[in-house]
Protein backbone atom coordinates (compact mmCIF):
# COMPACT_ATOMS: atom_id res chain seq x y z
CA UNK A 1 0.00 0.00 0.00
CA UNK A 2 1.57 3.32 -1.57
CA UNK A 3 0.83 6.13 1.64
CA UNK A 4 0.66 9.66 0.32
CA UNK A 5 1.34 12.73 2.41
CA UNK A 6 -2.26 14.68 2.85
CA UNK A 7 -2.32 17.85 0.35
CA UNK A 8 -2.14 20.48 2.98
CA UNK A 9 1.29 19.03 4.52
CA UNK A 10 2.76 18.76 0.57
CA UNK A 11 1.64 22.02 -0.20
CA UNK A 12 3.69 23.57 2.93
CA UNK A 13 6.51 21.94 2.02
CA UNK A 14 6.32 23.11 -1.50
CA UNK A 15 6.36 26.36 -0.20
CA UNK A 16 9.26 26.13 1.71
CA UNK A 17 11.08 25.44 -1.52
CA UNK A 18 9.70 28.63 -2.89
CA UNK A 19 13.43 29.95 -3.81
CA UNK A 20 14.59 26.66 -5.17
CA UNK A 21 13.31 26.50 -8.31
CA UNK A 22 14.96 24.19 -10.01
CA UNK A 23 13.89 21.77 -6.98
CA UNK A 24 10.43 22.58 -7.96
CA UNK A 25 10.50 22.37 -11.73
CA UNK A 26 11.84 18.61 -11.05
CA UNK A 27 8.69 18.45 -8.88
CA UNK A 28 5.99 19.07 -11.55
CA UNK A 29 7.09 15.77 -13.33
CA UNK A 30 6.24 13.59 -10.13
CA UNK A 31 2.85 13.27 -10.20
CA UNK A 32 -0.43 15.18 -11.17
CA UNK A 33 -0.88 16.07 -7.15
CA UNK A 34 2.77 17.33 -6.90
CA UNK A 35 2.37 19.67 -10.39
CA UNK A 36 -0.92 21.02 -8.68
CA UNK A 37 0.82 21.97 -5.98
CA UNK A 38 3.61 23.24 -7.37
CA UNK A 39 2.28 25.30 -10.14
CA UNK A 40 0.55 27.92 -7.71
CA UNK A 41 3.99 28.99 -6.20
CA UNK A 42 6.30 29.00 -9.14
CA UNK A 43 3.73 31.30 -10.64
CA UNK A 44 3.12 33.89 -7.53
CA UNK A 45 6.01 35.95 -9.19
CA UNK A 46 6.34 34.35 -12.70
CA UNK A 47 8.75 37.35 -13.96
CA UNK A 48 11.21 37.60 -11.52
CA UNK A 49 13.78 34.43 -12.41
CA UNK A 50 13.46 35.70 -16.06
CA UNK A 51 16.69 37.40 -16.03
CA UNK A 52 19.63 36.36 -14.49
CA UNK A 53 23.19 37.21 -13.62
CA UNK A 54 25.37 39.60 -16.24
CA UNK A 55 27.42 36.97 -16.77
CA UNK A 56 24.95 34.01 -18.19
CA UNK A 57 24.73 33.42 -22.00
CA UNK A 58 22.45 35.79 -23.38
CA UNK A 59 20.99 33.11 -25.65
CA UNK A 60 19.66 31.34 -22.58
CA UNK A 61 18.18 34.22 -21.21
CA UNK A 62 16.42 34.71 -24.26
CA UNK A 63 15.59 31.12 -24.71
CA UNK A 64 14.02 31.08 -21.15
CA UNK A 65 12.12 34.01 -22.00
CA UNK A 66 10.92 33.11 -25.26
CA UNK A 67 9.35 29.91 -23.44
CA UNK A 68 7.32 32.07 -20.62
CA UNK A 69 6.11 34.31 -23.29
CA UNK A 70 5.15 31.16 -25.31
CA UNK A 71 3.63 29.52 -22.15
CA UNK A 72 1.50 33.34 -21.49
CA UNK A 73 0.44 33.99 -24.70
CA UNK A 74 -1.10 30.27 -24.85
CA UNK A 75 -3.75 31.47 -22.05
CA UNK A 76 -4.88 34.54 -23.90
CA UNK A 77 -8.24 34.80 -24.81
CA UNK A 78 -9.90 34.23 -28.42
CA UNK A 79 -10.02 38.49 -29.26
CA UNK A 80 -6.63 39.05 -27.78
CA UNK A 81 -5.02 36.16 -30.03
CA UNK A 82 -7.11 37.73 -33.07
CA UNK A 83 -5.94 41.36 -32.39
CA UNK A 84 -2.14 40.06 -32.23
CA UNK A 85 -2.89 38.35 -35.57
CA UNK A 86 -4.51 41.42 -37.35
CA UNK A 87 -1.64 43.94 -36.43
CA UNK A 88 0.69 40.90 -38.09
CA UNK A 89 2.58 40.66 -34.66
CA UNK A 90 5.79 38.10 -35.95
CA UNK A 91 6.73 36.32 -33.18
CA UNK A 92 9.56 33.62 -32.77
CA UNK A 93 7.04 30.82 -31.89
CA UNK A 94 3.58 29.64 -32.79
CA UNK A 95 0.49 30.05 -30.06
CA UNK A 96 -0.30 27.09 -29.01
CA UNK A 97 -4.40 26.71 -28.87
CA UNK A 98 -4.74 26.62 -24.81
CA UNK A 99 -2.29 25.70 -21.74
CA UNK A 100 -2.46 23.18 -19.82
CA UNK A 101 -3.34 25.21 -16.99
CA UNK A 102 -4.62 29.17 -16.20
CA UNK A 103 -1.25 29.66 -15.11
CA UNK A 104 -1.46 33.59 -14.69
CA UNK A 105 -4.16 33.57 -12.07
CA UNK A 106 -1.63 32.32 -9.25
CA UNK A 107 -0.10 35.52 -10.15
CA UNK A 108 0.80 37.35 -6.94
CA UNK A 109 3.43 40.20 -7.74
CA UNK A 110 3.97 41.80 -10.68
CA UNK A 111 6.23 44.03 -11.93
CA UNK A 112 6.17 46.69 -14.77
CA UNK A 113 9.68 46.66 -15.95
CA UNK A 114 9.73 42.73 -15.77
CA UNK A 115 6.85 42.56 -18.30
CA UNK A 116 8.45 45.23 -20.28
CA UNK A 117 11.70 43.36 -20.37
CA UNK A 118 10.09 40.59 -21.46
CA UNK A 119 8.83 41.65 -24.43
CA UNK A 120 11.76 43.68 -25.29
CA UNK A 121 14.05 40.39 -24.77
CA UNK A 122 11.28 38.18 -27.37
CA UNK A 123 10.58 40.56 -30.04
CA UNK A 124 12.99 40.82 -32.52
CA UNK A 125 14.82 44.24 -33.07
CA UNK A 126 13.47 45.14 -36.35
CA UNK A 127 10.12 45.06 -34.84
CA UNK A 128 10.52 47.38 -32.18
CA UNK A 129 12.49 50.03 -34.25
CA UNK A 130 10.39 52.97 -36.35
CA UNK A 131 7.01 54.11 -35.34
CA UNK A 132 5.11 50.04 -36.24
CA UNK A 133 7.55 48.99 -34.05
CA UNK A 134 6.72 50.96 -31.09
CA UNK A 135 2.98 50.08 -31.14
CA UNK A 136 3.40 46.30 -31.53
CA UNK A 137 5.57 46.81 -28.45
CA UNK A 138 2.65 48.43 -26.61
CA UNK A 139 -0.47 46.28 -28.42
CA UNK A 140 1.91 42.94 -26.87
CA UNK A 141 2.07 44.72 -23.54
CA UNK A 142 -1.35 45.84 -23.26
CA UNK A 143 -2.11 42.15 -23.92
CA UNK A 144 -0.12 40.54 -21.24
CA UNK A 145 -1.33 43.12 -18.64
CA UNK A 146 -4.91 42.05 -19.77
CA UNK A 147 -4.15 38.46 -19.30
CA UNK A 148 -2.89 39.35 -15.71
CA UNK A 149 -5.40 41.70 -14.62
CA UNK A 150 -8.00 39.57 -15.95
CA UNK A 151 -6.99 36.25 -14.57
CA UNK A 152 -5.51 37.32 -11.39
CA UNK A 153 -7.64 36.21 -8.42
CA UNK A 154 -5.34 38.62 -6.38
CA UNK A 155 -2.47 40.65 -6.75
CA UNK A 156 -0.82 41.44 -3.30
CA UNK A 157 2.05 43.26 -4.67
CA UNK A 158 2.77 45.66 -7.44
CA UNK A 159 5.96 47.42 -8.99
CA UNK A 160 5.03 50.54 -11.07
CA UNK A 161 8.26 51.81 -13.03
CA UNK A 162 7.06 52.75 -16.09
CA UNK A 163 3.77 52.37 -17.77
CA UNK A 164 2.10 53.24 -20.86
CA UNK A 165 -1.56 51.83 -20.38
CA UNK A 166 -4.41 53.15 -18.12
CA UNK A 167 -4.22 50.77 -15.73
CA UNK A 168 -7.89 51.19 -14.18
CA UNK A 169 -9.57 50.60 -17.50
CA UNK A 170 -7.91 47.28 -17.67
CA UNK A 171 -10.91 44.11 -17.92
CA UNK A 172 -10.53 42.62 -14.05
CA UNK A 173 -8.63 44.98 -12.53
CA UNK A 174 -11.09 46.45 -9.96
CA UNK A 175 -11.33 42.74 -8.69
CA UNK A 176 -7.33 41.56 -9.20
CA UNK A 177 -5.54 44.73 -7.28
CA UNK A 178 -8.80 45.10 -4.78
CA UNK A 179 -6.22 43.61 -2.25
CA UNK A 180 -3.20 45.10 -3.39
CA UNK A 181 -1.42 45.41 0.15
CA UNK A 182 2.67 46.65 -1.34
CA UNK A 183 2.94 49.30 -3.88
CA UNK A 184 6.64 50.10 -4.61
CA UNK A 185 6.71 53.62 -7.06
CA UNK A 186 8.32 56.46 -7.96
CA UNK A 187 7.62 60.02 -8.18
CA UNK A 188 8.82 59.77 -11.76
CA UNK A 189 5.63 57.89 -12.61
CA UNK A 190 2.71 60.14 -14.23
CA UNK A 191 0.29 61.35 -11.54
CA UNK A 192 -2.30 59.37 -13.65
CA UNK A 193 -1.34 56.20 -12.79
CA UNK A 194 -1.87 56.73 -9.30
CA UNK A 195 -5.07 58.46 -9.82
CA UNK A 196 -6.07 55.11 -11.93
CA UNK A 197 -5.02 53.18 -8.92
CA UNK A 198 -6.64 55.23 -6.27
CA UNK A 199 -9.89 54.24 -7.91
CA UNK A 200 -9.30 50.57 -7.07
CA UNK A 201 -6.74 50.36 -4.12
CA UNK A 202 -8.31 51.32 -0.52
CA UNK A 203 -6.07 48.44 1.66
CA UNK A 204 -2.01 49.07 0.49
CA UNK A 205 -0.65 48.39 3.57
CA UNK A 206 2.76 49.14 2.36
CA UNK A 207 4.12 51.87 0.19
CA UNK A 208 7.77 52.21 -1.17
CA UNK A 209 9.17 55.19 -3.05
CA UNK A 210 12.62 53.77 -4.64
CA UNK A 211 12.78 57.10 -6.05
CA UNK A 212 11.78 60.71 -4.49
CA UNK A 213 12.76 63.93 -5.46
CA UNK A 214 9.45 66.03 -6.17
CA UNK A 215 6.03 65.77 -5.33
CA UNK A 216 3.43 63.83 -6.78
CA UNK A 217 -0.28 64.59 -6.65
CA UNK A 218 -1.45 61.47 -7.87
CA UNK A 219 0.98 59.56 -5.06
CA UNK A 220 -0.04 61.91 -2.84
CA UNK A 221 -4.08 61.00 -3.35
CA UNK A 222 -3.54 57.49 -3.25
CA UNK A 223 -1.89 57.66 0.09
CA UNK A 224 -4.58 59.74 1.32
CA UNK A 225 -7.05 57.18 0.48
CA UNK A 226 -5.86 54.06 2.07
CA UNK A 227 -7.74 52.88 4.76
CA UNK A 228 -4.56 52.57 6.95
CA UNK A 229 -0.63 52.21 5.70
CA UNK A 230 1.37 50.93 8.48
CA UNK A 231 4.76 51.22 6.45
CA UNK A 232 6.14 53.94 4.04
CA UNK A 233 9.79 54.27 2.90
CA UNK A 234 10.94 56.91 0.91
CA UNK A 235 14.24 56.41 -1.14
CA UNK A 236 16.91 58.10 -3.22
CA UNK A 237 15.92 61.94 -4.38
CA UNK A 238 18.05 65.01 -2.94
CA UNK A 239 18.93 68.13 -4.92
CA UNK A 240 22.18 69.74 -3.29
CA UNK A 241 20.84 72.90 -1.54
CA UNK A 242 17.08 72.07 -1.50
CA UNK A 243 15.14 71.38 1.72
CA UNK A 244 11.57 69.98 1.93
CA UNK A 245 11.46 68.86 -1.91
CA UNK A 246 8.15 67.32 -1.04
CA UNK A 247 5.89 69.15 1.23
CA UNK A 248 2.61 67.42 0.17
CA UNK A 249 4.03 64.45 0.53
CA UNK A 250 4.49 65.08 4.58
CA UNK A 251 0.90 66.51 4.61
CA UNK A 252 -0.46 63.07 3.13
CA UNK A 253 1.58 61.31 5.24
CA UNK A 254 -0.03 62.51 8.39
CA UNK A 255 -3.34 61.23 6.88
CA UNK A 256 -1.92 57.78 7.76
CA UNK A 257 -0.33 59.37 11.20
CA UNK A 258 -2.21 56.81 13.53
CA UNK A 259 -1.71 53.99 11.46
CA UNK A 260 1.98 54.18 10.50
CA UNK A 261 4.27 51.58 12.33
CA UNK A 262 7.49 51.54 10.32
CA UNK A 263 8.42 54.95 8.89
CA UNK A 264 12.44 54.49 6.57
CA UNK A 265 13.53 57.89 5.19
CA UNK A 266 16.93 56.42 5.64
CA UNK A 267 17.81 56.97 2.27
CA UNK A 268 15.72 59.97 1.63
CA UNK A 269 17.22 63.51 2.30
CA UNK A 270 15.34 66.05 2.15
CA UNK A 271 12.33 64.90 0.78
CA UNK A 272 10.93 63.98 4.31
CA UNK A 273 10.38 66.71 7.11
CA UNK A 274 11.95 65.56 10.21
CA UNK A 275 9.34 67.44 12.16
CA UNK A 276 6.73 65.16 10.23
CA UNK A 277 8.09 62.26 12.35
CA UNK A 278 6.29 63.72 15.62
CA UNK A 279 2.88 63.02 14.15
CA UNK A 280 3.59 59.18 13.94
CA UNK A 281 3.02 58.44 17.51
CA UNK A 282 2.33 54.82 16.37
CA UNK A 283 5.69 53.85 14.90
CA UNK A 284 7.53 50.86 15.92
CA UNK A 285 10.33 51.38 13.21
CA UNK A 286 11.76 54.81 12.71
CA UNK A 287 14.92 55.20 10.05
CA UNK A 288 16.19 58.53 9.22
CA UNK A 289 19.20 60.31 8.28
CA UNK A 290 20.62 64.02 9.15
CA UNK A 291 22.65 65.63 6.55
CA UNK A 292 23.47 68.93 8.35
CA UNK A 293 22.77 70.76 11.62
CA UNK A 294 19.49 70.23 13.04
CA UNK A 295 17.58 73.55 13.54
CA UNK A 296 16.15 74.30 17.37
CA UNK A 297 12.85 73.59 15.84
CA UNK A 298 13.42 70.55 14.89
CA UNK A 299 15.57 69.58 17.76
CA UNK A 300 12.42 70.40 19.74
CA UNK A 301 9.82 68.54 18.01
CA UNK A 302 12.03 65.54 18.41
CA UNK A 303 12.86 65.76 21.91
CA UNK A 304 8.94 65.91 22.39
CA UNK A 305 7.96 62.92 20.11
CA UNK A 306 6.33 60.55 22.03
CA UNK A 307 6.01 57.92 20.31
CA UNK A 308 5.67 54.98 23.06
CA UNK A 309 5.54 51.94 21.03
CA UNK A 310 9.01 52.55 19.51
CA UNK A 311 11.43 49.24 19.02
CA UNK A 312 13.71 50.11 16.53
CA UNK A 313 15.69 53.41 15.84
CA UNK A 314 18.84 54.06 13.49
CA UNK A 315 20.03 57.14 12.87
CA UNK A 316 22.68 57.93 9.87
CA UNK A 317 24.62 60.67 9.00
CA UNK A 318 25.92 63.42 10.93
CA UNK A 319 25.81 63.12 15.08
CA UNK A 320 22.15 63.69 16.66
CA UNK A 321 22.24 65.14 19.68
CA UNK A 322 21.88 63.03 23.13
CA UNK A 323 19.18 64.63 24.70
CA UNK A 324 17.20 63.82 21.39
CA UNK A 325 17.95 60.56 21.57
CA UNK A 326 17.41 60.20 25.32
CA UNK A 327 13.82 61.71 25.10
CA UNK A 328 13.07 59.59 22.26
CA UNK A 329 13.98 56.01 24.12
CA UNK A 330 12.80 57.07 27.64
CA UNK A 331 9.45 57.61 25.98
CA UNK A 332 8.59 54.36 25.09
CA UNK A 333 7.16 51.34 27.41
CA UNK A 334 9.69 49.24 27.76
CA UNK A 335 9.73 47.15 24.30
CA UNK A 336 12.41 49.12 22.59
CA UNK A 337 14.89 46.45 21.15
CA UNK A 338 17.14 48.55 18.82
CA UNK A 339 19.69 51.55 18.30
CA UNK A 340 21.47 51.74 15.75
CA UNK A 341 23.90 55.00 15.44
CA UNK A 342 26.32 54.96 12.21
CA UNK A 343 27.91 58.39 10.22
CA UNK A 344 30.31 60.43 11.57
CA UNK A 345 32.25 60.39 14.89
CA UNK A 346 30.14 62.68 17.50
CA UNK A 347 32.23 65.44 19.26
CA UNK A 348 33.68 64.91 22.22
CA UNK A 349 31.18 66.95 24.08
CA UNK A 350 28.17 64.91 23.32
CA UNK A 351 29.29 61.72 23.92
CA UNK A 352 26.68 58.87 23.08
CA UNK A 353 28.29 56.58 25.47
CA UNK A 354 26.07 58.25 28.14
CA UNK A 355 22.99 56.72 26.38
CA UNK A 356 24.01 53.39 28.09
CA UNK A 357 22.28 53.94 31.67
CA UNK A 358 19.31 54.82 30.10
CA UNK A 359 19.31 52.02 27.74
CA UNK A 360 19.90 49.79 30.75
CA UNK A 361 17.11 51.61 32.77
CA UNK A 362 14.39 51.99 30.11
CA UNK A 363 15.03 48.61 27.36
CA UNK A 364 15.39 45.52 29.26
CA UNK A 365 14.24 43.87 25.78
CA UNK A 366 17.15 45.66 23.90
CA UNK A 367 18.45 43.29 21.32
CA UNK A 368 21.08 44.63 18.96
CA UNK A 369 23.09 47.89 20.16
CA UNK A 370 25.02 50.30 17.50
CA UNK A 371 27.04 52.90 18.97
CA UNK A 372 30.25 54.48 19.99
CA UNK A 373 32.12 54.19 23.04
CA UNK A 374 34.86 56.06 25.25
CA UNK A 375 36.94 55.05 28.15
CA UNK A 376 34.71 56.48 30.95
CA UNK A 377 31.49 54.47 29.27
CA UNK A 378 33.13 50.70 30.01
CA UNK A 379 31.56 50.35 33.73
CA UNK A 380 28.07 51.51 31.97
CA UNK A 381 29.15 48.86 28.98
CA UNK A 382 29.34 46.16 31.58
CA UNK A 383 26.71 46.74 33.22
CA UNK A 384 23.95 47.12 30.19
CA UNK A 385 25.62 43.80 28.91
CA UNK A 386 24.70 41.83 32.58
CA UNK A 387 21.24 43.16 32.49
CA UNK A 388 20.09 43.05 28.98
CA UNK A 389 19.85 39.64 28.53
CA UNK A 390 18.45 39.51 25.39
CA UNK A 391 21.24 41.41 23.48
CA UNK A 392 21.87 39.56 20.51
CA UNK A 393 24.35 41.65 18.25
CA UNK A 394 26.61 44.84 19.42
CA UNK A 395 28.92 46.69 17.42
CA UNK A 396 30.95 49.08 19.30
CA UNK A 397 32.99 51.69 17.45
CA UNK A 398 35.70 53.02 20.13
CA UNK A 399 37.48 56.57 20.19
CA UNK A 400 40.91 55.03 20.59
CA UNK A 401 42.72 51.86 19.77
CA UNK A 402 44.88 52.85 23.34
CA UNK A 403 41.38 52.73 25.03
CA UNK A 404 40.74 48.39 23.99
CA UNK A 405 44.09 48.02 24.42
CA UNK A 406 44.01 49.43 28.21
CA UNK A 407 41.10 48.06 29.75
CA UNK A 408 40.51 44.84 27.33
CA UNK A 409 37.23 45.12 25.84
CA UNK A 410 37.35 40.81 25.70
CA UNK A 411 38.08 40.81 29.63
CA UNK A 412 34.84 42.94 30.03
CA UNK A 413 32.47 40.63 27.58
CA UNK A 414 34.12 37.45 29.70
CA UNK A 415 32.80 39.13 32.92
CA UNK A 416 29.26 40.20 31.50
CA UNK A 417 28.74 37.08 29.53
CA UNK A 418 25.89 37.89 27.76
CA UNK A 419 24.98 34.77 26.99
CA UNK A 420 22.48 35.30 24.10
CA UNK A 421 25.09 37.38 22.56
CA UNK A 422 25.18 36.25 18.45
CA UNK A 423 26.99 38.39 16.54
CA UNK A 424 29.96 40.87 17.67
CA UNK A 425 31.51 43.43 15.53
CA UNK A 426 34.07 46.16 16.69
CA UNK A 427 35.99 49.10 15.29
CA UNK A 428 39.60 50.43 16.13
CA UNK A 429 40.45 46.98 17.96
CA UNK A 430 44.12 45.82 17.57
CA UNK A 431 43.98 41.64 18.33
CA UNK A 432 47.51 41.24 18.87
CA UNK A 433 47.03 43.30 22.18
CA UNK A 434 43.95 41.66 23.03
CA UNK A 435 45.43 37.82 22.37
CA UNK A 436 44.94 36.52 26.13
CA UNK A 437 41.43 38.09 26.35
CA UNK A 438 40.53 36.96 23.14
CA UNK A 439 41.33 33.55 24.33
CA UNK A 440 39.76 33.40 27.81
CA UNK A 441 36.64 34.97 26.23
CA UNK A 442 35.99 32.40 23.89
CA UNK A 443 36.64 29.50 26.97
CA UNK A 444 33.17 30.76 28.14
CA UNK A 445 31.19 30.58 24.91
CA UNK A 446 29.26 27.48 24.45
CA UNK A 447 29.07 25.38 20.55
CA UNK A 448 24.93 25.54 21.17
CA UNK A 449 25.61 29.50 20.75
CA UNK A 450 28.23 29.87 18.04
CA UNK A 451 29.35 33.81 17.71
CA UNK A 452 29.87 35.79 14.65
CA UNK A 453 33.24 38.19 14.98
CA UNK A 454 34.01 41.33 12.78
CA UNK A 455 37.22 43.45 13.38
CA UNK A 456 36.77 46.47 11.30
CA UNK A 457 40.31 48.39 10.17
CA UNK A 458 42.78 46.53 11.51
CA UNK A 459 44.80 43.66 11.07
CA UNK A 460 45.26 40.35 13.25
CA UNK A 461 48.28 38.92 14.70
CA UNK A 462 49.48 35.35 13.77
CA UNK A 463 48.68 34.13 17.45
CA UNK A 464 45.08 36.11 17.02
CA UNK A 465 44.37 34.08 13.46
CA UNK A 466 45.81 30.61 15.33
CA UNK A 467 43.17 30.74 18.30
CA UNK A 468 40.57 32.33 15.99
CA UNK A 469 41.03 28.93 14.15
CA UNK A 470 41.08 26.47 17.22
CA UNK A 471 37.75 28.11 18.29
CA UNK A 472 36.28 28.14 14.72
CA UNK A 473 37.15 24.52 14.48
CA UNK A 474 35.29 23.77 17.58
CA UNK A 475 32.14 25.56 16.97
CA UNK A 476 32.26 28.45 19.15
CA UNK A 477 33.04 31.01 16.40
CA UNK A 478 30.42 30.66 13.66
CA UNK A 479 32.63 32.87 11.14
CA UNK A 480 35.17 35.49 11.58
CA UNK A 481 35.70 38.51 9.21
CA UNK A 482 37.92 41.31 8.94
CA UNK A 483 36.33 44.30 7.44
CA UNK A 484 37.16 47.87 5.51
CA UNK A 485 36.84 50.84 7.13
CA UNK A 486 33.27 52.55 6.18
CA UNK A 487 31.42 49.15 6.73
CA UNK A 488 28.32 50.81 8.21
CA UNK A 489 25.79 48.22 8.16
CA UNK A 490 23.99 47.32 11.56
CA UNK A 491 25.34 44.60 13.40
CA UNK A 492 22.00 42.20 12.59
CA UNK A 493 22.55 42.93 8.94
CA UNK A 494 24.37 40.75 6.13
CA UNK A 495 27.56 42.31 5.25
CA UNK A 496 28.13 43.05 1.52
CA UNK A 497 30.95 41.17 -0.02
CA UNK A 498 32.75 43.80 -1.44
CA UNK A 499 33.05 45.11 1.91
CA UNK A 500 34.97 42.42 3.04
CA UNK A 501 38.85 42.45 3.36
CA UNK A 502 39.71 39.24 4.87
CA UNK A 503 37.71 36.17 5.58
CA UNK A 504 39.31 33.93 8.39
């Protein structure tokens, strides 16, 4: 007797497998019940693994996208196939009569460019040159985003670069975006499109500007709209010398003021009013950067935030004042988990390193810690580390390589033991004077809590690289890396390659 695994159990492990999709193209030749299964979740985001690295044969590229085009164009409807044949559309493949399955209605992200791209890649050059060529290229995309729209039973996220159609005039559309909850855009996209969205969209949940450098009326609307966005980032967009690019962009924020949880203008200067933040007395996420002196104003409004349910704050750029920060963490309840401080060195006056006691005193959940240190901080070091329990990652940039060397920052973690403690990174450390507390450091971790180490700037002694390797070997160092200087990533974040000097 052959036992089967019930459906429900299959179809969660399918989805497990939802990056390995070569894993799951082997799977559709199983068994009927397997293909069913699988089908759904290689076509939630059928565009994305059209194009691959720079370096693959182009031919395959094109190959593998002349076959998903083939595969589409076999679900489209009797008029669609008849208007591709009247405009004399040459393609490199014959329709097939119908597909074995509606494959675009598991559809669950699409993307503009991708479906743009796609076309592009299939259509042969001569087509696409001249004025003819230009309006097959748009009569073969309006027909694919038909097919989508149309068969879709929901779309939950969408990617508008650019786009030459109407999209709320589309057949289906009202019923395939109805539950659109992530909208990544640009201000570069006509105002229309979002006005043909704002017809249709009332639940986007999240909203992501990868570009923002002006205002938009349209985006502006559509925010305004929603029936409650509880994330917004705003992206890349400053022009040198101009403050406040987007001021109706702040007012249409506020709309969403009581409903915003994670607010990234991390990468956004400018665009984003600082004083805005005070109205988002909701967030859990905050992200922003300062790129020059902070006005008293603003200063002010900060200070006075309260903004209670806060858990995560990083801060880029140039130094932000103590006191700002200070008001900002004592105001929450207790559930703040991270700080993370990276840009320039603060002045010597307004030392950061006096945020520990309050840290200790008002996040007992504090998880990952990003900040820099001086010599009179180390008692308040040691004691955040022996009552946060739940820190997992710290990076600790230091004033002075004299100051590690002196006190022995590994002597200090031995003492603390934080025993949760995953991943440690530290900047202006010299090994070879920290060998021996290096050493009896690692004696206390334990192999069912192996630690991640980063040294950023400096080099390691031959002794440092031999124990680094003993404890590797035995599983108490998960992976050791020596990094650049300017590696500014949080401590809880994956480190870019090209960042990386040495790998131990």
């Amino acid at each position: 007797m052959t036992l089967r695994l019930p459906e429900d159990i299959l179809k969660e492990i399918f989805e497990n497998f939802e990056e390995e999709i070569g894993s799951l193209f082997s799977s559709l030749l199983v068994n009927r019940l397997w293909c069913l299964n699988v089908i759904p979740i290689l076509w939630k985001n059928p565009l994305k693994n059209q194009f691959k690295k720079a370096d693959e044969n182009l031919l395959s590229c094109q190959h593998r996208c002349t076959l998903l085009l083939r595969t589409l164009l076999s679900c489209l409807s009797e008029e669609s196939r008849c208007l591709l044949f009247e405009n004399k559309l040459e393609l490199p493949f014959q329709i097939s009569q119908s597909a074995l399955f509606d494959y675009p209605m598991h559809c669950k992200n699409l993307r503009t460019s991708d479906v743009s791209m796609l076309v592009w890649s299939v259509l042969e050059r001569k087509q696409i040159n001249g004025q003819r060529g230009k309006f097959l290229f748009f009569i073969l995309e309006q027909e694919l985003y038909k097919l989508f729209f149309s068969r879709s039973l929901a779309i939950q996220q969408f990617t508008l670069r650019t786009m030459l159609h109407s999209i709320q005039l589309f057949p289906g559309v009202n019923t395939s975006l109805a539950n659109l909850s992530i909208l990544r855009c640009s201000t570069e996209c006509h105002e229309s499109f979002f006005f043909g969205l704002a017809q249709i969209c009332e639940r986007i949940k999240v909203i992501i500007v990868d570009f923002c450098d002006k205002d938009n009326d349209g985006l502006n609307f559509l925010i305004c709209v929603q029936n409650g966005v509880n994330c917004f980032e705003c992206k890349h967009g400053r022009i040198q010398g101009q403050e406040n690019l987007c001021p109706n962009l702040n007012i249409a924020l506020q709309s969403q003021a009581h409903s915003l949880k994670k607010l990234d203008i991390i990468d956004n200067i400018g665009g984003i009013s600082l004083n805005t933040i005070c109205a988002f007395v909701n967030l859990r996420s905050l992200k922003f950067t300062i790129s020059d002196e902070l006005s008293d104003i603003v200063v002010n409004n900060l200070k006075n935030a309260n903004i209670q349910n806060l858990e995560t704050l990083e801060v880029r750029g140039e130094p932000i004042s103590v006191k700002v920060l200070s008001s900002l963490i004592k105001n929450t309840r207790g559930n703040f988990k991270k700080l993370h401080l990276f840009g320039w060195r603060p002045n010597a006056d307004d030392n950061l390193g006096s945020l520990l006691p309050i840290l200790r005193k008002y996040c007992p959940k504090l998880r990952s810690l990003s900040t820099w240190i001086g010599e009179d901080d180390l008692i308040n070091l040691e004691l955040l580390l022996s009552f946060c329990h739940e820190l997992e990652t710290i990076f600790l940039r230091v004033y002075s390589n004299e100051l590690m060397s002196r006190y022995g920052i590994f002597n200090l973690l031995k003492r603390a033991n934080p025993v949760n403690l995953r991943k440690l990174k530290l900047e202006h450390l010299f090994l070879l004077d920290e060998e021996e507390g290096l050493e009896m450091f690692l004696k206390t971790r334990s192999t069912k809590n192996p630690l991640i180490l980063e040294i950023v700037g400096n080099l390691i002694s031959q002794d440092s690289s031999e124990i680094i390797s003993i404890y590797k070997f035995n599983g108490v160092l998960k992976d050791v890396k020596l990094l650049c200087f300017g590696e500014d990533s949080a401590p809880d974040q994956q480190t870019p390659y090209w960042k990386i000097d040495v790998i131990i």
